[in-house]
N, C-alpha and C. Protein backbone atom coordinates (compact mmCIF):
# COMPACT_ATOMS: atom_id res chain seq x y z
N UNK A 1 0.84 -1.18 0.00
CA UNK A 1 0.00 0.00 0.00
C UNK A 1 0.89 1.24 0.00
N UNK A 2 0.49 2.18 -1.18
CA UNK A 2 1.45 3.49 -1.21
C UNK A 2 0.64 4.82 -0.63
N UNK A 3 1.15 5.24 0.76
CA UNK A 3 0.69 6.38 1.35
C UNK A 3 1.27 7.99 0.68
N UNK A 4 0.74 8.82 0.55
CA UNK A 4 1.19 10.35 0.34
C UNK A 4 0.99 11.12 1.70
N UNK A 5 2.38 11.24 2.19
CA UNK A 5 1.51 12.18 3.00
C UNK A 5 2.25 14.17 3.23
N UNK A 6 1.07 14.83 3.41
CA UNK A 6 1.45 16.06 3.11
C UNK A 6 1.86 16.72 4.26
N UNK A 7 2.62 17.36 5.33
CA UNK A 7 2.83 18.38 6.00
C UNK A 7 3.93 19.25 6.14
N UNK A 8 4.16 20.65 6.47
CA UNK A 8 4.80 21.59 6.24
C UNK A 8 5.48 21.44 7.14
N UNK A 9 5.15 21.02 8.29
CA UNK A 9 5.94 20.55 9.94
C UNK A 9 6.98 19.49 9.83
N UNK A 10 8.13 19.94 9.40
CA UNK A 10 9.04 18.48 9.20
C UNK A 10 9.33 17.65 10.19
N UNK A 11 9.11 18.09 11.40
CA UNK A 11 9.31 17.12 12.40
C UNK A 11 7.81 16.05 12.27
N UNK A 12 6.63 17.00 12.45
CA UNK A 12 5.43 15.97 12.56
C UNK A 12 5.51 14.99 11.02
N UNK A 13 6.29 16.01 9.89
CA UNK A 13 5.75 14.73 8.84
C UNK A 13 6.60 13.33 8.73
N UNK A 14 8.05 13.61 9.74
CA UNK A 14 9.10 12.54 9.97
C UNK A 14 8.78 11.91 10.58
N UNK A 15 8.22 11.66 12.14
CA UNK A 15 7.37 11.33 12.88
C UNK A 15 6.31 10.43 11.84
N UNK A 16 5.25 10.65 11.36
CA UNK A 16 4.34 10.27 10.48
C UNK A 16 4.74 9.08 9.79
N UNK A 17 5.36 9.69 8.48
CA UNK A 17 6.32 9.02 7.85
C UNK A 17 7.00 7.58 8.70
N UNK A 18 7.70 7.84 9.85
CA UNK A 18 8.57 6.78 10.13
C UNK A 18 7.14 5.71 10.76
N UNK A 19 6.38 6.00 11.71
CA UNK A 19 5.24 5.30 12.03
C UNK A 19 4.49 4.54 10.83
N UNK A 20 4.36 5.00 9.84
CA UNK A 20 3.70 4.07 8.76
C UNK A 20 4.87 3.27 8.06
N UNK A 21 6.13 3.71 7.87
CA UNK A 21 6.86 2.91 7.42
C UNK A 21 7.28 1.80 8.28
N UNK A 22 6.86 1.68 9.70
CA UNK A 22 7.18 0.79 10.97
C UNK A 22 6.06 -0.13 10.68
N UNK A 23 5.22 -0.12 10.45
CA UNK A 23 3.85 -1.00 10.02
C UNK A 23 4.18 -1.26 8.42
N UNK A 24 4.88 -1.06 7.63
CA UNK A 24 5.40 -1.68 6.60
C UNK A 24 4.51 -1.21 4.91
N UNK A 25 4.02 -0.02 5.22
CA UNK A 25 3.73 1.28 4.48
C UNK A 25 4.43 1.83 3.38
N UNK A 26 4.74 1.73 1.91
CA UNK A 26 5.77 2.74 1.54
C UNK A 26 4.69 4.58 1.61
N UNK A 27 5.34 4.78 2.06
CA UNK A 27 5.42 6.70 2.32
C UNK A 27 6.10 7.00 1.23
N UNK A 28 5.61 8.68 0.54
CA UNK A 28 6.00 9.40 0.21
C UNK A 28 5.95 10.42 0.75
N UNK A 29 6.41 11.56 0.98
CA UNK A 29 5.92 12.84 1.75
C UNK A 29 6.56 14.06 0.73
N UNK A 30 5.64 14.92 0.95
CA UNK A 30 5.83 16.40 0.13
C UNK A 30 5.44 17.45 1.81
N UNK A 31 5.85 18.60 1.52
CA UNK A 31 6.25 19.54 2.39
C UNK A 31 5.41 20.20 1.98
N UNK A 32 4.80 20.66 0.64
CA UNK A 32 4.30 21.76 0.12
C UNK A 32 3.23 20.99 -0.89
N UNK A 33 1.94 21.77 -1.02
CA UNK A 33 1.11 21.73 -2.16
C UNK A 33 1.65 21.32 -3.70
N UNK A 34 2.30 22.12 -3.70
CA UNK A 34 3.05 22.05 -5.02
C UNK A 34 4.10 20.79 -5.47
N UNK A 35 4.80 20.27 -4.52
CA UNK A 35 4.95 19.31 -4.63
C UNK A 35 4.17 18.09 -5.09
N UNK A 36 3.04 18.09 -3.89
CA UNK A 36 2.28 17.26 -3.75
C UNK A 36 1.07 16.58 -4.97
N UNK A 37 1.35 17.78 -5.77
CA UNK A 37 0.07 18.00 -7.10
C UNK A 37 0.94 17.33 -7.85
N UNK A 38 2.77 17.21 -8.16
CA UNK A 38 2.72 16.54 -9.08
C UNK A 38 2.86 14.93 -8.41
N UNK A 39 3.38 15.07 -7.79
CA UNK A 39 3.04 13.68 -7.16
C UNK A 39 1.89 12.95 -7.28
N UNK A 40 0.85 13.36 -6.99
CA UNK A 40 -0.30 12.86 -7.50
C UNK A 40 -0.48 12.54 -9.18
N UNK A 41 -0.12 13.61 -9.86
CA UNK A 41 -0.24 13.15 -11.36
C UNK A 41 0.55 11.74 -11.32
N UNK A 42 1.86 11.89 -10.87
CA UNK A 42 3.09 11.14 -11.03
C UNK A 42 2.59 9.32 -10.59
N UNK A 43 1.79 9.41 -9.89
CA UNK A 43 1.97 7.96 -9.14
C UNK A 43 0.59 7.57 -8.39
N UNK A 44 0.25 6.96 -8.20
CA UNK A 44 -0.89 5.92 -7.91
C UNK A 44 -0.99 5.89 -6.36
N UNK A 45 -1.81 6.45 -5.58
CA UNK A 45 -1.55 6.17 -4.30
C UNK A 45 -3.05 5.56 -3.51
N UNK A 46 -2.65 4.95 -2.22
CA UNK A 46 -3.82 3.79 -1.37
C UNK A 46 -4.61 5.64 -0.85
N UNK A 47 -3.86 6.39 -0.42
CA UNK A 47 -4.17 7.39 0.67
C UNK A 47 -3.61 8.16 0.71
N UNK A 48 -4.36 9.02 0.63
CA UNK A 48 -3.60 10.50 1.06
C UNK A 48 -3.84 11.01 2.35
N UNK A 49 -2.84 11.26 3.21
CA UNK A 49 -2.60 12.25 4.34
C UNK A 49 -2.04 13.79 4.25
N UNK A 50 -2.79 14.75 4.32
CA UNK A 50 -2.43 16.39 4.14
C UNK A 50 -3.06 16.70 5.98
N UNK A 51 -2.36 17.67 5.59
CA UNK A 51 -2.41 18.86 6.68
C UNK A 51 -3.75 19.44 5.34
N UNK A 52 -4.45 20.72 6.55
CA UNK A 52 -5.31 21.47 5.48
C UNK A 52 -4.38 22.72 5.48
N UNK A 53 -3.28 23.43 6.12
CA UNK A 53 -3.23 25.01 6.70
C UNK A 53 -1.69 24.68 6.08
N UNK A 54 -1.50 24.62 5.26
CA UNK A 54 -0.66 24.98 4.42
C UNK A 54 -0.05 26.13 3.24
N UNK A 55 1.31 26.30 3.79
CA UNK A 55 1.54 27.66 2.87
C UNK A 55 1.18 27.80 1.35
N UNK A 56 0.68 28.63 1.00
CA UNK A 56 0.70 29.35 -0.15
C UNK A 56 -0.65 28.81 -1.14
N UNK A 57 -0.96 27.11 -0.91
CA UNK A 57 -1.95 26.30 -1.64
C UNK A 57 -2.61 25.79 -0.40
N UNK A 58 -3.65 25.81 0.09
CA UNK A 58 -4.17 25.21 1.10
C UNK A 58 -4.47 23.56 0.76
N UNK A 59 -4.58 23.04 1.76
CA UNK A 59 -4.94 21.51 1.65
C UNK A 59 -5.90 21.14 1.09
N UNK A 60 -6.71 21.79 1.10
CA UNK A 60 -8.58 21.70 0.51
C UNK A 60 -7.92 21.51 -1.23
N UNK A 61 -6.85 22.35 -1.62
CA UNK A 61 -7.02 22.68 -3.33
C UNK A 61 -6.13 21.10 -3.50
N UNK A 62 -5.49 20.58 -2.68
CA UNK A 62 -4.58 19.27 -2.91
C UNK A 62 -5.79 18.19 -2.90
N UNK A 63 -6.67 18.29 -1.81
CA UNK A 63 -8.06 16.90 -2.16
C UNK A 63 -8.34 16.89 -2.81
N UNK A 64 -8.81 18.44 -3.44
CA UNK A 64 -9.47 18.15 -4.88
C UNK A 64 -9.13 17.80 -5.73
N UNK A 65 -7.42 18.21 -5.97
CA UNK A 65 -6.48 17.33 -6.98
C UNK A 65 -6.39 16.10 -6.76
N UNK A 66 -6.58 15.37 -5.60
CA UNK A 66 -6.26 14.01 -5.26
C UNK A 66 -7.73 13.42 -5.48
N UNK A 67 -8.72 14.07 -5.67
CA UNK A 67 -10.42 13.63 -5.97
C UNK A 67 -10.70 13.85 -7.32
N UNK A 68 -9.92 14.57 -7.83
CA UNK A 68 -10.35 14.86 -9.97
C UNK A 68 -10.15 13.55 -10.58
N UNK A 69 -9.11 13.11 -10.33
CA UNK A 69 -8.89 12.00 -11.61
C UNK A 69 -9.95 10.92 -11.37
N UNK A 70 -10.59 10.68 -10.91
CA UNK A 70 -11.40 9.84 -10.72
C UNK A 70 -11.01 8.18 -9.44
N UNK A 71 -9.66 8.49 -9.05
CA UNK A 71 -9.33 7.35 -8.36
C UNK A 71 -9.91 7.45 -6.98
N UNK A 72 -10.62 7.87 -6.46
CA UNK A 72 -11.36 7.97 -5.15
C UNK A 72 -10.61 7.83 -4.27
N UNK A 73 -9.53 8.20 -3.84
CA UNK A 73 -8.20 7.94 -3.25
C UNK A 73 -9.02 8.63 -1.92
N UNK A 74 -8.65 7.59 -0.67
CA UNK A 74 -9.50 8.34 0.38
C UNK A 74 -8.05 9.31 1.27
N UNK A 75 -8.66 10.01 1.89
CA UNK A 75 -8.02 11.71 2.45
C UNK A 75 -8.29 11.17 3.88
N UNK A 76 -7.28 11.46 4.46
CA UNK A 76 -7.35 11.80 6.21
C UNK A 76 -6.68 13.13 6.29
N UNK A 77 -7.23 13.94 6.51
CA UNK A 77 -6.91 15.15 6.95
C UNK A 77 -6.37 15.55 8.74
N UNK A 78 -5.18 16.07 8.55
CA UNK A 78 -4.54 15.83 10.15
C UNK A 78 -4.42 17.64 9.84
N UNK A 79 -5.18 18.32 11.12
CA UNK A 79 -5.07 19.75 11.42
C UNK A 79 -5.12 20.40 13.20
N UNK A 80 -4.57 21.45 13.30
CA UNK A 80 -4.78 22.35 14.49
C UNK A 80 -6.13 22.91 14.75
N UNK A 81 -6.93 22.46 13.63
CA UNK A 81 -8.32 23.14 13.46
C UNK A 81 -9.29 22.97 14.42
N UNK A 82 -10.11 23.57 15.02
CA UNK A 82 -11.12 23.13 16.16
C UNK A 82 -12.19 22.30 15.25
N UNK A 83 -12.42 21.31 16.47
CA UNK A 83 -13.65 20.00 15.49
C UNK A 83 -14.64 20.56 15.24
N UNK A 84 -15.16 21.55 16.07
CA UNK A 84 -16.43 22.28 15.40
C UNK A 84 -16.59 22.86 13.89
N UNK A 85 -15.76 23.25 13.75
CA UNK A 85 -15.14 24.19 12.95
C UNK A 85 -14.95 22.72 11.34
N UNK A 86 -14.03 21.91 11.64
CA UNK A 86 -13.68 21.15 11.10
C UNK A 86 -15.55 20.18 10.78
N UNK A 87 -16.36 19.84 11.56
CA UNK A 87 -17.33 19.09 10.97
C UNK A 87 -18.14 19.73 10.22
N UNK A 88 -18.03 21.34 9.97
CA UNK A 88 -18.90 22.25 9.02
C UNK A 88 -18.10 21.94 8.17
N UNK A 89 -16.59 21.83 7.81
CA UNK A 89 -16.32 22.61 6.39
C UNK A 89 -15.58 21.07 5.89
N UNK A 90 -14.95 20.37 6.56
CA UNK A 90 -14.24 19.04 5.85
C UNK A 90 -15.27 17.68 5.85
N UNK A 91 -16.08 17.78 4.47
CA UNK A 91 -16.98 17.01 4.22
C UNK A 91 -16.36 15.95 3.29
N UNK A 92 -15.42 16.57 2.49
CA UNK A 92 -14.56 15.73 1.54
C UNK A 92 -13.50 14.61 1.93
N UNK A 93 -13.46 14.64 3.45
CA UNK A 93 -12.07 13.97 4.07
C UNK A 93 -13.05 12.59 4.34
N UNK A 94 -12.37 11.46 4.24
CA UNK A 94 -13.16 10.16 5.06
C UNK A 94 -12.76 9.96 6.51
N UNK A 95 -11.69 11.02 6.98
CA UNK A 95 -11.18 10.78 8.15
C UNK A 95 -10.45 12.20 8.71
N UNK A 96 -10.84 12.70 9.92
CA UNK A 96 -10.33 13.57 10.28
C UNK A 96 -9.86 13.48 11.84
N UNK A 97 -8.21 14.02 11.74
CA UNK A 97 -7.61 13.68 12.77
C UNK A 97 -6.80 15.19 13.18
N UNK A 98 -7.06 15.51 14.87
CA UNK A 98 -7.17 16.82 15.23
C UNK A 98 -5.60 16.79 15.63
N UNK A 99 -4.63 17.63 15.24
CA UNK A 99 -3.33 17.59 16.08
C UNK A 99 -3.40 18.18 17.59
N UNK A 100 -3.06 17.66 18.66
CA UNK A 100 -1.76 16.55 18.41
C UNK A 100 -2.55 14.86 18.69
N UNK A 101 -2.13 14.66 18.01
CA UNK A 101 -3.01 13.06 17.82
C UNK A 101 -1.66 12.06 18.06
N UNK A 102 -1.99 10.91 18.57
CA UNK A 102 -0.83 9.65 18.91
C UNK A 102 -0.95 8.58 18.16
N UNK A 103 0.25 8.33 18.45
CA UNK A 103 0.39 7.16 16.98
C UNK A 103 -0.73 5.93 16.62
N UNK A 104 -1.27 5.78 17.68
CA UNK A 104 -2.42 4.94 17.60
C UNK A 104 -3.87 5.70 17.27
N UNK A 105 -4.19 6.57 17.12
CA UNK A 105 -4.84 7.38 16.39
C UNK A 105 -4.76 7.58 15.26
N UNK A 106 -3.71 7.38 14.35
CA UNK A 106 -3.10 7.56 13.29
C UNK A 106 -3.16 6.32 12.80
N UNK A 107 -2.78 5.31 13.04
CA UNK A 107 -2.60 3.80 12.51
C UNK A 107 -4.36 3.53 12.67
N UNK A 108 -5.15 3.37 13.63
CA UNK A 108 -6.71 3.29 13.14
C UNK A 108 -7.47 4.04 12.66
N UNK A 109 -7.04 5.03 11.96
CA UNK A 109 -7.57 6.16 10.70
C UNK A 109 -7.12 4.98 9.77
N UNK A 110 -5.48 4.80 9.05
CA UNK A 110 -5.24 4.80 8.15
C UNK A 110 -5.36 3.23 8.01
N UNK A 111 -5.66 2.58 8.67
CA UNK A 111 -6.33 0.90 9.08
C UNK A 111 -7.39 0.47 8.43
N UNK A 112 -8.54 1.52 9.12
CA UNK A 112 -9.75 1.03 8.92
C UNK A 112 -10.02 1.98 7.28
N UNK A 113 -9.40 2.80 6.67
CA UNK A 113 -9.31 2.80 5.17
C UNK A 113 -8.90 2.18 4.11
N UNK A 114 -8.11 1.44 4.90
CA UNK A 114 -6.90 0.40 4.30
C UNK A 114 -7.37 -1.01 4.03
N UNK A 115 -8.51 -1.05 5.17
CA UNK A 115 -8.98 -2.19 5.33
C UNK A 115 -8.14 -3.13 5.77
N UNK A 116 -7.53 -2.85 6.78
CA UNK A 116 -6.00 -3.92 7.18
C UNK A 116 -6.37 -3.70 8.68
């Protein structure tokens, strides 16, 4: 199973990253939107993981790139965002995870999408 995952926080996306690659995951990670868009053209992925509060391209414009081509690629969205806040506006995510979240929070998001 090939994960994408997006955050600007290099510590949280190393962190991330090394936890799914410990469960036997290949990871890719992008830092930035822009990255992340061609990556998506570039390669076939199980899941995408973004931050939404990202510089310059917000996370919202990366789902939708990761929701156009038609591969239904499911989104867990990991943010600082308050849940209130977050159950009005992230309707597009199949999974939303509030920072700071623990590694076992993270592995049964990306589990029960995985179906593993």
């Amino acid at each position: 199973m090939r994960i994408l995952v997006i955050e600007d926080d290099k510590e949280l996306l190393y962190a991330v990253e090394t936890i799914l690659k410990v469960e036997g995951y290949k990871v890719d990670t992008a830092l930035s939107v822009h990255s992340a868009k061609s990556m998506l053209t570039e390669n076939k992925y199980d899941l995408v993981i973004t931050d939404i509060m990202l510089p310059y391209f917000g996370g919202f414009d990366l789902v939708d790139e990761a929701k156009k081509n038609g591969d239904k690629v499911p989104v867990i969205v990991i943010t600082g965002m308050d849940e209130e806040i977050l159950s009005n506006t992230i309707t597009f995510a199949e999974k939303c995870i509030t920072k700071p979240f623990g590694k076992q929070e993270l592995l049964d998001a990306v589990n029960s999408l995985l179906n593993k």
